[in-house]
C-alpha atoms as a PDB file:
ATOM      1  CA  UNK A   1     118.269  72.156 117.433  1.00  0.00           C
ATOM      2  CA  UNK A   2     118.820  69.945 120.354  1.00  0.00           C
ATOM      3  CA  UNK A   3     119.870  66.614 119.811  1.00  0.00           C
ATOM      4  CA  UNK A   4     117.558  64.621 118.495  1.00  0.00           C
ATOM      5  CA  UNK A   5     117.194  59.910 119.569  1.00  0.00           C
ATOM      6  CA  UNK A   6     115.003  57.287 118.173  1.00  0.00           C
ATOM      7  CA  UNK A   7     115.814  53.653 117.249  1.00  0.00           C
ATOM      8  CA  UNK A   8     115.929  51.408 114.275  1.00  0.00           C
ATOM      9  CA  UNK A   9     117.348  47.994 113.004  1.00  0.00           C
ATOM     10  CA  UNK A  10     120.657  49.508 112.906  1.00  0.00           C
ATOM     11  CA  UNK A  11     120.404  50.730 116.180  1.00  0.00           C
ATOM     12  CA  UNK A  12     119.349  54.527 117.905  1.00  0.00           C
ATOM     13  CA  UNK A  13     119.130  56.960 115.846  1.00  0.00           C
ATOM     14  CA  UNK A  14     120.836  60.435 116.957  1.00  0.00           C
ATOM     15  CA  UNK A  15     120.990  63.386 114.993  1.00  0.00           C
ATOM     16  CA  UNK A  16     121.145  67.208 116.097  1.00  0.00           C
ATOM     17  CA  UNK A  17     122.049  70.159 113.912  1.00  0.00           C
ATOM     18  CA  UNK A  18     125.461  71.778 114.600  1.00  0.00           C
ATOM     19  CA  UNK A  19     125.789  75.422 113.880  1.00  0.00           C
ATOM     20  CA  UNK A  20     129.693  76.288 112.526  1.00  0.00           C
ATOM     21  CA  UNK A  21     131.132  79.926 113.897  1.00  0.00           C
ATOM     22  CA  UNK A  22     130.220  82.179 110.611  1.00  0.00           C
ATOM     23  CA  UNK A  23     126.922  80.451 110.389  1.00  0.00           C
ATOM     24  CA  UNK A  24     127.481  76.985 108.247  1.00  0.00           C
ATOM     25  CA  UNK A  25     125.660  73.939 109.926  1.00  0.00           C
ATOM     26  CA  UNK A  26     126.495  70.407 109.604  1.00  0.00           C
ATOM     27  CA  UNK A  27     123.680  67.903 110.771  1.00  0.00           C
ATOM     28  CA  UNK A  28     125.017  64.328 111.289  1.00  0.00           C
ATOM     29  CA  UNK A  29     122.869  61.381 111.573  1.00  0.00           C
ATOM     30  CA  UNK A  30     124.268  58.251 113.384  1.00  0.00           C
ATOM     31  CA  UNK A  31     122.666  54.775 114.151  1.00  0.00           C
ATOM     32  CA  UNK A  32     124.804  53.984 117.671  1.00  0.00           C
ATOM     33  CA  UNK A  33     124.503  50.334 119.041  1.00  0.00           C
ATOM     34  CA  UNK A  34     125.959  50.481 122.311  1.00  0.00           C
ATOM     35  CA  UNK A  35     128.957  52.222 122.093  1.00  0.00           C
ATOM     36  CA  UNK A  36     129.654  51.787 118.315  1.00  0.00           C
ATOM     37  CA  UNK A  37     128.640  53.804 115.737  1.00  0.00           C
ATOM     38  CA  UNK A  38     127.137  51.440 112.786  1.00  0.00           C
ATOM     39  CA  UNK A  39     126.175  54.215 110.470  1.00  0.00           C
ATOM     40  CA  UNK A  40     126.831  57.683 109.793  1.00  0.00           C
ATOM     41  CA  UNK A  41     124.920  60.313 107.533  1.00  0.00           C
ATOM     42  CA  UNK A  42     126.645  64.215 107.083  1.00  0.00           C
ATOM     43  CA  UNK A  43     124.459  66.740 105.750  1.00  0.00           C
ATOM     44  CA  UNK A  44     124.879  70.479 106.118  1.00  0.00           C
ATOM     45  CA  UNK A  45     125.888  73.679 104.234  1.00  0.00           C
ATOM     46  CA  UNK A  46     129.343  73.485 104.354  1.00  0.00           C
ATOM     47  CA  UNK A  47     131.546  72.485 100.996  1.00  0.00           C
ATOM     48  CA  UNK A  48     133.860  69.235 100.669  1.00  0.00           C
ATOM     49  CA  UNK A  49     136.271  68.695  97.732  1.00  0.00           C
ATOM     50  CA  UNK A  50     136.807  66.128  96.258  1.00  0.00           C
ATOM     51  CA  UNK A  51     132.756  65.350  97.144  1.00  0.00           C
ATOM     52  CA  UNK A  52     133.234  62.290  97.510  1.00  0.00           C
ATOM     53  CA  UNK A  53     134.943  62.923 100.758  1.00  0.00           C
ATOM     54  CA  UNK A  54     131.817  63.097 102.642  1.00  0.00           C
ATOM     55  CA  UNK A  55     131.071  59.611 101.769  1.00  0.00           C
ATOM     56  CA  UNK A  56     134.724  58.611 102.803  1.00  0.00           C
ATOM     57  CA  UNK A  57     134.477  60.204 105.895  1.00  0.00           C
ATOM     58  CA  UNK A  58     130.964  58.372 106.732  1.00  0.00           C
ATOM     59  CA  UNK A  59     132.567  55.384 105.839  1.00  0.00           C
ATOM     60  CA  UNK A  60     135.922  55.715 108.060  1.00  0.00           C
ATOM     61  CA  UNK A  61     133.226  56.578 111.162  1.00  0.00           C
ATOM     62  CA  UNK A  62     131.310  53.333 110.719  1.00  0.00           C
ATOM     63  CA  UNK A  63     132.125  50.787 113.319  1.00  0.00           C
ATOM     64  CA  UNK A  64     134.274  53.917 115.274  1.00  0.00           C
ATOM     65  CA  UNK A  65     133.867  53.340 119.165  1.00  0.00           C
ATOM     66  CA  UNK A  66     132.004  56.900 120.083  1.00  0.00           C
ATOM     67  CA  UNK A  67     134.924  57.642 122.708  1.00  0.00           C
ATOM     68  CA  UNK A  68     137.545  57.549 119.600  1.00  0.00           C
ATOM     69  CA  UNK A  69     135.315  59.965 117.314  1.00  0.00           C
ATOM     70  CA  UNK A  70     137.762  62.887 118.128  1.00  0.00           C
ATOM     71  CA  UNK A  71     140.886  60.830 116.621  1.00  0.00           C
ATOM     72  CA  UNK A  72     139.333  58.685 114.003  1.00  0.00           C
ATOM     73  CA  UNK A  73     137.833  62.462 112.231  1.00  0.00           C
ATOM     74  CA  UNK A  74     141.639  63.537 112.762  1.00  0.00           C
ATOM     75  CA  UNK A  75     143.229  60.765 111.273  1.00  0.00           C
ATOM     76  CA  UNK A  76     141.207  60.798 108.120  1.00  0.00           C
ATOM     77  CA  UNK A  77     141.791  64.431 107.488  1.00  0.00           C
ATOM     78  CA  UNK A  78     145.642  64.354 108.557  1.00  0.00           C
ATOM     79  CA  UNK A  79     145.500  61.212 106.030  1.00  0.00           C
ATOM     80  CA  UNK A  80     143.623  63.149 103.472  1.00  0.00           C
ATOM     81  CA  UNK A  81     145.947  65.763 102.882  1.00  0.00           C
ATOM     82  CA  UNK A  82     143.609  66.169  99.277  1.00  0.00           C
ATOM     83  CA  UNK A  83     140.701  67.019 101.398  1.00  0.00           C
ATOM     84  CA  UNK A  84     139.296  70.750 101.101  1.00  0.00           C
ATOM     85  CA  UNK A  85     136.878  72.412 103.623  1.00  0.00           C
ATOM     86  CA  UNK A  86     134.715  75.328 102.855  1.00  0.00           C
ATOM     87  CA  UNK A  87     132.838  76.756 106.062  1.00  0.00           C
ATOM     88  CA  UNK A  88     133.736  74.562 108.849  1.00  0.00           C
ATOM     89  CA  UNK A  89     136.889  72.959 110.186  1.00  0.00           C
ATOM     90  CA  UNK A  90     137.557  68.771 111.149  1.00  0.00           C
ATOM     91  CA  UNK A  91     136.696  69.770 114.701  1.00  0.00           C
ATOM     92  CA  UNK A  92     133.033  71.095 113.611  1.00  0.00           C
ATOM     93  CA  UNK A  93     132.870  67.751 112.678  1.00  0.00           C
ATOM     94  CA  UNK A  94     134.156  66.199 115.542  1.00  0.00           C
ATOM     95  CA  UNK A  95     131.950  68.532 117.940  1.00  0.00           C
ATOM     96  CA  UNK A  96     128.911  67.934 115.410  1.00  0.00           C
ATOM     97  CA  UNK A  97     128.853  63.803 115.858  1.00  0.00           C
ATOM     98  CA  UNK A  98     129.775  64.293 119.825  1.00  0.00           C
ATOM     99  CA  UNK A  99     126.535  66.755 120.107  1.00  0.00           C
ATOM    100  CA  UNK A 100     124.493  64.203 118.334  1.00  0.00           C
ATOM    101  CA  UNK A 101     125.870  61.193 120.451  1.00  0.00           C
ATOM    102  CA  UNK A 102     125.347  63.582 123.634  1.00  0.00           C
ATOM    103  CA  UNK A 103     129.281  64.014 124.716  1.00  0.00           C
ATOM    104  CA  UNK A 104     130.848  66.829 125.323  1.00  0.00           C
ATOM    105  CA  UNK A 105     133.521  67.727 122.872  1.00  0.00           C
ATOM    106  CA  UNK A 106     136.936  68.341 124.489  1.00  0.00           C
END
């Protein structure tokens, strides 16, 4: 799926569907105003433990300048040492949100 745009109060909507090597997918939804993300929505296939961690992650990418995506997804797993992944990696998430925003992941 190619990334997807459309707009609402909380800004343009973006939102693509990211396919992990092995065949997981993870399909953020983000509401960008200008350069900031305001909200963030992670679906997919992929398992997160604890599962709250999703939500923690969506939260610690709200208000994230899109050019810092890369080291704010870093941070919170290198400060979430408890956090488990099952079918992707913290740089399929990082490469999911980038392909959503339409940036190339680095």
């Amino acid at each position: 799926m190619e990334a997807r745009s459309g707009s609402s109060e909380e800004g343009s909507l973006k939102e693509t569907v990211y396919k992990v090597e092995g065949g997981k997918t993870i399909r953020p939804r983000l509401w960008v105003e200008g350069d900031r993300i305001r909200k963030v929505e992670i679906y997919g296939d992929f398992f997160m433990y604890p599962e709250e961690a999703v939500f923690d992650l969506e939260c610690a990418l709200t208000g994230t300048l899109t050019g810092e995506v890369g080291r704010r997804v870093e941070a919170f797993f290198s400060e979430r040492g408890d956090v488990k992944i099952m079918g992707a990696n913290p740089a399929d998430f990082t490469r999911a949100i980038l392909k959503a925003i339409g940036e190339k992941s680095g």
